[in-house]
Protein backbone atom coordinates (compact mmCIF):
# COMPACT_ATOMS: atom_id res chain seq x y z
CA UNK A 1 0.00 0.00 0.00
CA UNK A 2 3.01 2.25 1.03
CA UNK A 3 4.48 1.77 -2.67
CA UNK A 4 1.49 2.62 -5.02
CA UNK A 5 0.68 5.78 -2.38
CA UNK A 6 4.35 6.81 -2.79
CA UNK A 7 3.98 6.46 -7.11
CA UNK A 8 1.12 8.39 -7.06
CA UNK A 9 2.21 11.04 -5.07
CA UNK A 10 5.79 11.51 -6.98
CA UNK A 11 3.57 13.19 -9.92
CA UNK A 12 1.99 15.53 -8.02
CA UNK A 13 5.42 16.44 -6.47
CA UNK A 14 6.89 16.71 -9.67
CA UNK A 15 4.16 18.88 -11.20
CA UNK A 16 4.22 21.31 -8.30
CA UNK A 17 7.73 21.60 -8.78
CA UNK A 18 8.11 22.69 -12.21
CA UNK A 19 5.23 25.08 -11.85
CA UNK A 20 6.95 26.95 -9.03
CA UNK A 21 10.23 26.65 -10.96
CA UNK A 22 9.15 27.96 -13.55
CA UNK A 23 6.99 30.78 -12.27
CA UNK A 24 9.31 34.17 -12.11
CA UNK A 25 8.21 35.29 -8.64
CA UNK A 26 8.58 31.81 -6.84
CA UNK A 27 11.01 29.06 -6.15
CA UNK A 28 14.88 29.06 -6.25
CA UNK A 29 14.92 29.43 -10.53
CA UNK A 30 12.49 32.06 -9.79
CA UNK A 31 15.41 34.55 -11.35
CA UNK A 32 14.11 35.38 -15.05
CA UNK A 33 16.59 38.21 -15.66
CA UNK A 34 13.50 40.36 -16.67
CA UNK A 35 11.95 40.26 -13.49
CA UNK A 36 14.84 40.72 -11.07
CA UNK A 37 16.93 43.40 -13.07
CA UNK A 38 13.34 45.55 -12.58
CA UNK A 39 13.05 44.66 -8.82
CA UNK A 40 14.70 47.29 -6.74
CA UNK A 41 15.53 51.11 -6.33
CA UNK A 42 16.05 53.18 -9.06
CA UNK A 43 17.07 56.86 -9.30
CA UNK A 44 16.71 59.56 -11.94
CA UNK A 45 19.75 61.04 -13.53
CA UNK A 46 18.92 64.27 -14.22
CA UNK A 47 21.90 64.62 -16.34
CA UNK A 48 21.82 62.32 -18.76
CA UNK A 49 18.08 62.41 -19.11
CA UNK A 50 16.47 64.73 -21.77
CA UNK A 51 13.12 66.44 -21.33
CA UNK A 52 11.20 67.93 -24.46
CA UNK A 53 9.67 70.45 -24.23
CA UNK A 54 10.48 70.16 -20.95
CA UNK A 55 10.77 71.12 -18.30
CA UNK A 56 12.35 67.89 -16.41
CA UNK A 57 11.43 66.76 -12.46
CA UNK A 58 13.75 68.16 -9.92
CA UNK A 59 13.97 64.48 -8.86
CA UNK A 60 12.42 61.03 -9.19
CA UNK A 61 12.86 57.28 -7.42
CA UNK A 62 10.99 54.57 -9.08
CA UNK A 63 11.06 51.25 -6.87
CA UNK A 64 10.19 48.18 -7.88
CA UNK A 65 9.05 44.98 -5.46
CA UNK A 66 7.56 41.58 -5.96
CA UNK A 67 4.85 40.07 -4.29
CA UNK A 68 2.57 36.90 -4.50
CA UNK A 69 0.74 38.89 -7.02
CA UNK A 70 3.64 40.16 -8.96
CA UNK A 71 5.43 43.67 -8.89
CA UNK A 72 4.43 46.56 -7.53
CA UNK A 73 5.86 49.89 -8.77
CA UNK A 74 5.74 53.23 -7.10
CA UNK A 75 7.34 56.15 -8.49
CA UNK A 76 7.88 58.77 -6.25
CA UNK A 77 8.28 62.61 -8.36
CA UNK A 78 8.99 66.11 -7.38
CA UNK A 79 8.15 68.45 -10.22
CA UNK A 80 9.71 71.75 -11.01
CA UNK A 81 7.01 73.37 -9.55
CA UNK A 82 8.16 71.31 -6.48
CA UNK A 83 4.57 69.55 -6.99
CA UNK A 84 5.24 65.92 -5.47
CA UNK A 85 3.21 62.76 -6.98
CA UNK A 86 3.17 59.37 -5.57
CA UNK A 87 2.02 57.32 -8.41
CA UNK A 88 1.65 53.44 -7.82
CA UNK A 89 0.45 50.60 -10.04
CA UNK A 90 0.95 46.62 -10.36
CA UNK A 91 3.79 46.14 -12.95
CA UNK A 92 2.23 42.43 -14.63
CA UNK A 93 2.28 42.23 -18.49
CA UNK A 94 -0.39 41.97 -20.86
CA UNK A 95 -3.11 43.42 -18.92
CA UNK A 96 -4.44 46.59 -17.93
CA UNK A 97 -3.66 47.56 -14.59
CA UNK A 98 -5.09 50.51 -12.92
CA UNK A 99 -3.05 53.53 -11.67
CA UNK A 100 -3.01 55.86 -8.53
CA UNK A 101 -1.63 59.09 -7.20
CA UNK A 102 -1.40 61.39 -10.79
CA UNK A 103 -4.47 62.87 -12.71
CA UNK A 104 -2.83 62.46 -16.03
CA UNK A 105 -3.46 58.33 -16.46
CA UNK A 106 -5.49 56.26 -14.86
CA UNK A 107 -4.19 52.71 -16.88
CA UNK A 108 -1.43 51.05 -17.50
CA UNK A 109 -0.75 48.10 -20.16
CA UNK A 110 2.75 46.52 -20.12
CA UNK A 111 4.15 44.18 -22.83
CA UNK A 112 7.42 42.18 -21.96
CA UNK A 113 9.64 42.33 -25.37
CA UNK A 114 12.40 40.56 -24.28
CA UNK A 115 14.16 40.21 -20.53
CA UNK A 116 15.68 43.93 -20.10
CA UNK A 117 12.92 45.29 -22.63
CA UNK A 118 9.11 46.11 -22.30
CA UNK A 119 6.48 48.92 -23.61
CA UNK A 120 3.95 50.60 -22.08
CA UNK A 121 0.73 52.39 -23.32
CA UNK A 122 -0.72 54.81 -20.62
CA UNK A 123 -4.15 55.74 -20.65
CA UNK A 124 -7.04 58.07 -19.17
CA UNK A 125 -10.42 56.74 -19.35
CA UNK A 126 -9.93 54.48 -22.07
CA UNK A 127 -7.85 57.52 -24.29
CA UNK A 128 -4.01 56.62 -24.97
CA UNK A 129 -2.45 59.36 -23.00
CA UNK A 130 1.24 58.25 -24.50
CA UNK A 131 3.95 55.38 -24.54
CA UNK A 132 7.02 54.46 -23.14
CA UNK A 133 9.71 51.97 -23.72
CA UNK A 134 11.88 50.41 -20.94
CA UNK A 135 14.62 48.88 -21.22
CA UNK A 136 17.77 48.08 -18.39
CA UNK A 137 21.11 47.82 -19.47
CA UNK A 138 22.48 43.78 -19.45
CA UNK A 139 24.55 44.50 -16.72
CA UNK A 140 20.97 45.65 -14.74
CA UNK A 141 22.52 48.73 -13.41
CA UNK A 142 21.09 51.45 -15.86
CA UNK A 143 17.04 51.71 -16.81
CA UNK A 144 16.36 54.35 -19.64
CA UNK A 145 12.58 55.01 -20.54
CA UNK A 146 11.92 56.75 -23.20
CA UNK A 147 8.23 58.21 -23.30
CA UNK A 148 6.63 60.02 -26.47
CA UNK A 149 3.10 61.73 -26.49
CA UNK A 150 1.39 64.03 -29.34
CA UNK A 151 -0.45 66.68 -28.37
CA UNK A 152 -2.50 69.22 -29.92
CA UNK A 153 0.52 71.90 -29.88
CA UNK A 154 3.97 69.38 -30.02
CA UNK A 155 5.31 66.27 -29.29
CA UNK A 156 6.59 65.09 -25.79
CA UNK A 157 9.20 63.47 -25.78
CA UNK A 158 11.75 62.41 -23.11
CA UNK A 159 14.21 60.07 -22.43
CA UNK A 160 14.81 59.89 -18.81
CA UNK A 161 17.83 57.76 -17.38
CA UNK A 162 18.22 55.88 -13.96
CA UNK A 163 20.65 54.02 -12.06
CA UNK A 164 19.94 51.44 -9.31
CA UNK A 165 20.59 52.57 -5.86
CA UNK A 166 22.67 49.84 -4.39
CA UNK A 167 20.60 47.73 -1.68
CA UNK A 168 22.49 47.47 1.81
């Protein structure tokens, strides 16, 4: 009796094993590049980041972290005007997500290209508000978005760089 319980369970075990393997948030191969070069602190660099028309944030921190239901991003930006947003949203691909803390979008959709690469449409009540394109350097040190948006008047379009802030 011992025997056939023990051959039926091995399956199971097996099966649950390779799903959490394989799964990018759980289980010791849980280290897709893609997902943990995103997960972390990241810091605008002011200087190497262009802003058109402009004009740029006096400062922003993006931080990324996972949890059971994926990543969560925050983005924490001081304008020029030395307004401050807090904008937060769930970083999962290929469905909308909603956004907080900025009037300008409400939705975010996120499409992985490749590990280091994904796009983003942002929208306001169902209206494209503009795109962006991430992608983090192999070494996972350096994140450049770029973002573009057409307006009535011009074209927005910036290219903001980051570096990760080291983790103690």
């Amino acid at each position: 009796m011992r025997v056939r319980s023990t051959r039926l369970l091995l399956p199971v075990l097996l099966g649950v094993a390779v799903v959490v393997g394989a799964h990018p948030l759980l289980g010791a191969q849980s280290s897709a590049p893609g997902e943990k070069v995103l997960l972390g602190t990241w810091r605008l660099d002011l200087a190497a980041s262009k802003y058109f028309p402009g004009p740029a944030p006096l400062s922003e921190t993006r931080i990324y972290t996972a949890d059971k239901d994926g990543v969560q991003g925050v983005i924490n930006r001081v304008y020029a005007d030395r307004r401050v947003e807090i904008i937060e949203y769930r970083a999962n691909y290929d469905h909308e997500q909603a956004v907080t803390g900025t009037p300008a979008y409400d939705a975010i959709t996120l499409k992985k290209i490749d590990d280091y690469t994904s796009v983003s449409t942002l929208s306001h009540a169902g209206t494209v508000f503009g795109a962006a394109r991430r992608v983090i350097s192999p070494d996972g040190n350096t994140m450049t978005i770029t973002f573009e948006r057409k307006t009535s008047d011009d074209t927005v379009r910036n290219v903001a760089v980051y570096h990760r802030v080291p983790s103690n």
